[in-house]
C-alpha atoms as a PDB file:
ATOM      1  CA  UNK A   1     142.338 116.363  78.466  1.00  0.00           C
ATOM      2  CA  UNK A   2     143.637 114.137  81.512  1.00  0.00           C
ATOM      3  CA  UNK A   3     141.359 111.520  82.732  1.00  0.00           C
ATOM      4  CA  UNK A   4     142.080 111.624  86.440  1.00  0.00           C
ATOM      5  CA  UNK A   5     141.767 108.645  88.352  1.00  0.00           C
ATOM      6  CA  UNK A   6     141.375 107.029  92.002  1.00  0.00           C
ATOM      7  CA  UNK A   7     141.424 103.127  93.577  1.00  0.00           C
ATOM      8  CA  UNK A   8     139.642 102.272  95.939  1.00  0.00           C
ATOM      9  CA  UNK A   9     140.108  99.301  98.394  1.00  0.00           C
ATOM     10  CA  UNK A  10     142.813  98.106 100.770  1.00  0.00           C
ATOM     11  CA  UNK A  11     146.082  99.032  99.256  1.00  0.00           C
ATOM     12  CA  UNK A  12     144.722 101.393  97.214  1.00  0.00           C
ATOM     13  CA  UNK A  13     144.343 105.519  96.888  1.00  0.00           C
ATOM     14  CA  UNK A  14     141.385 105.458  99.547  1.00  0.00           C
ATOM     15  CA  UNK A  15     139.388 103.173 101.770  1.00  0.00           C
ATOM     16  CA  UNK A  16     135.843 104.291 100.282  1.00  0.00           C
ATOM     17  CA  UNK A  17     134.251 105.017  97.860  1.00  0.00           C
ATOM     18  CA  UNK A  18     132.864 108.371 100.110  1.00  0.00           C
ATOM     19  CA  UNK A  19     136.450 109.251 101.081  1.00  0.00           C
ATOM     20  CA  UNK A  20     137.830 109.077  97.041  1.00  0.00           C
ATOM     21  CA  UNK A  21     134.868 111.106  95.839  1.00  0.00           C
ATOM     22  CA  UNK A  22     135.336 113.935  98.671  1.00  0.00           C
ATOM     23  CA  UNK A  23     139.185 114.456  98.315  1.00  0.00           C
ATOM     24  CA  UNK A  24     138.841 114.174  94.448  1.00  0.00           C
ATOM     25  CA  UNK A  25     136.526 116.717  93.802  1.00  0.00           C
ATOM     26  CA  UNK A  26     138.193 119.251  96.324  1.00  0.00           C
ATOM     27  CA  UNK A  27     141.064 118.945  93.724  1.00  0.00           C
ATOM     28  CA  UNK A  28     138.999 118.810  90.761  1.00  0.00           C
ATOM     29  CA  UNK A  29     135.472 119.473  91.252  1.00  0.00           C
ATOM     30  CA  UNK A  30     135.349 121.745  87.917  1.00  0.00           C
ATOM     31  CA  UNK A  31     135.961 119.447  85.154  1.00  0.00           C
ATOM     32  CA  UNK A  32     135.127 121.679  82.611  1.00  0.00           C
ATOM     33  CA  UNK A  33     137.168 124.535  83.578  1.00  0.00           C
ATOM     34  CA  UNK A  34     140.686 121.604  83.845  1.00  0.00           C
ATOM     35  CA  UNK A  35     139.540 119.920  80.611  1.00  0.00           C
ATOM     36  CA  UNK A  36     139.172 116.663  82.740  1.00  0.00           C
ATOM     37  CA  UNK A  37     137.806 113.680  83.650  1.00  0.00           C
ATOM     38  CA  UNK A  38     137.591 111.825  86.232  1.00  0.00           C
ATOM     39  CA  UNK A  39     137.366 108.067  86.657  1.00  0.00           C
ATOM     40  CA  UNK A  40     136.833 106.090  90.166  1.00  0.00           C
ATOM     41  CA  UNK A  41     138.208 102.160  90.205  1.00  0.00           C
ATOM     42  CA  UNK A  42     137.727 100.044  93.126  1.00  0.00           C
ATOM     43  CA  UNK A  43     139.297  96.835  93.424  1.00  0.00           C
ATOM     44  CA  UNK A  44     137.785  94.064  92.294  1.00  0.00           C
ATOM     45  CA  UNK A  45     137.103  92.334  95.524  1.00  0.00           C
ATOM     46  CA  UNK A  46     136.450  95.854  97.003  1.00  0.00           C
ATOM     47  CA  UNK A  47     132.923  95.673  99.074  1.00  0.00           C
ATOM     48  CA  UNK A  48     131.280  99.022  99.754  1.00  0.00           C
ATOM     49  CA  UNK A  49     127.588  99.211 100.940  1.00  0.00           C
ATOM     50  CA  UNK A  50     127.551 102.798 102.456  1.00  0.00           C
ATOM     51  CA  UNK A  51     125.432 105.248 100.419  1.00  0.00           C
ATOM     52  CA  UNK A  52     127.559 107.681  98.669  1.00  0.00           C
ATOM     53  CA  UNK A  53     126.267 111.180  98.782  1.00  0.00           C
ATOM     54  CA  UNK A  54     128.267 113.385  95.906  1.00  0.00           C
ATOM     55  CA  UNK A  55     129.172 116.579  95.942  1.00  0.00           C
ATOM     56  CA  UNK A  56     128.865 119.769  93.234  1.00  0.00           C
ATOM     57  CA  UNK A  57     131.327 118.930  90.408  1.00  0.00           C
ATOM     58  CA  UNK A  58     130.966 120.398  87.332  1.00  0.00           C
ATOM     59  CA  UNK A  59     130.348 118.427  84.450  1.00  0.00           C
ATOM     60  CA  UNK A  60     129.067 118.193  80.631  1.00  0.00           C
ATOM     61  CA  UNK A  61     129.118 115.509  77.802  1.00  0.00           C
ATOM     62  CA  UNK A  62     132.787 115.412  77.633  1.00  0.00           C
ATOM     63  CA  UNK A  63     134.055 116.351  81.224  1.00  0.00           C
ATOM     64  CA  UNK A  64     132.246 113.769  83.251  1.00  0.00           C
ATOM     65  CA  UNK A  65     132.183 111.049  86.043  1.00  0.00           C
ATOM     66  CA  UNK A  66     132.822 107.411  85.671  1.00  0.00           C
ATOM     67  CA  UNK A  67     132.159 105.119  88.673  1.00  0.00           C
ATOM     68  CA  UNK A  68     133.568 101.359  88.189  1.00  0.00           C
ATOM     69  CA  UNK A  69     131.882  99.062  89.656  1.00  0.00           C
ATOM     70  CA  UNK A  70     132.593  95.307  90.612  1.00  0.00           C
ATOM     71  CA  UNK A  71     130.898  92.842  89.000  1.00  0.00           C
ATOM     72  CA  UNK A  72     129.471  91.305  92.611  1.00  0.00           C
ATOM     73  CA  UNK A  73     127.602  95.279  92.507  1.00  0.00           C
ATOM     74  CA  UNK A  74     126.790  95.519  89.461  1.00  0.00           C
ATOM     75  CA  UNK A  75     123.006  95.518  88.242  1.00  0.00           C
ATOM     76  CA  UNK A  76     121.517  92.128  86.781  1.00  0.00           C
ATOM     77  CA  UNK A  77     118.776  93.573  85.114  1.00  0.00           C
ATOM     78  CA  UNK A  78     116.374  92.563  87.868  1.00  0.00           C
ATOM     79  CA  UNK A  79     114.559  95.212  89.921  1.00  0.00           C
ATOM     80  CA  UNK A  80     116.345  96.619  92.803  1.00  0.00           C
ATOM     81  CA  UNK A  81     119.689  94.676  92.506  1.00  0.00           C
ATOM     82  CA  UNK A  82     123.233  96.865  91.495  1.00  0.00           C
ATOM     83  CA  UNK A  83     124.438 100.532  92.302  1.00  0.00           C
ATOM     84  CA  UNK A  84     121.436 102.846  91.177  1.00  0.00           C
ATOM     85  CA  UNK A  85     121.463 106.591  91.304  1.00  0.00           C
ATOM     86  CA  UNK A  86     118.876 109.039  93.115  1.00  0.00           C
ATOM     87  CA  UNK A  87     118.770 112.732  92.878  1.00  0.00           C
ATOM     88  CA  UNK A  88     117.924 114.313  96.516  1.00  0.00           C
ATOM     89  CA  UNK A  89     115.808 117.815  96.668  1.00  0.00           C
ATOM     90  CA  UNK A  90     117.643 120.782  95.509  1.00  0.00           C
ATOM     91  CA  UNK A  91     120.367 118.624  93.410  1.00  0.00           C
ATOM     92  CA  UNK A  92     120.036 117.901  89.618  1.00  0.00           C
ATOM     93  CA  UNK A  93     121.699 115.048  87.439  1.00  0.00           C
ATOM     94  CA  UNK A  94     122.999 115.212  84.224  1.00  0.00           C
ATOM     95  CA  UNK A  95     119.922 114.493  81.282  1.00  0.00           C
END
């Protein structure tokens, strides 16, 4: 199993967050079919407030996503503060 991995930030694999998630999974959208997984990593100082919208990838307990984030994102443990994750209609997360 490879875990597959992008930066993100100036200097890095891609400028966004939107742009690393996009070209990744058109290479490796099925992680359980390449025995993968896939991990993103933006720099630390890396500042990204856009909403990311993901695409299909295919995923289960051991063939999954990881998304970094930097500690100036990440949640406190107050209400509405950090990266947070929202299912649209007609998608479905991982339970």
């Amino acid at each position: 199993m490879a875990d597959r991995q992008a930066t993100i930030g100036s200097g890095k694999n891609y400028a966004s967050s939107s742009a690393a998630e996009a070209a990744q999974r058109a290479l490796y959208a099925n992680l359980v079919g390449n025995g993968d997984t896939m991990t993103f990593l933006p720099q630390e100082d890396f500042a990204d407030a856009n909403a990311l919208s993901t695409g299909a990838w295919t995923v289960d307990a051991t063939h999954f996503l990881t998304w970094n984030i930097v500690k100036a994102y990440r949640h406190t443990g107050k209400r509405a503060t950090g990266y947070r994750i929202i299912v649209n209609a007609g998608g479905s997360a991982v339970t």
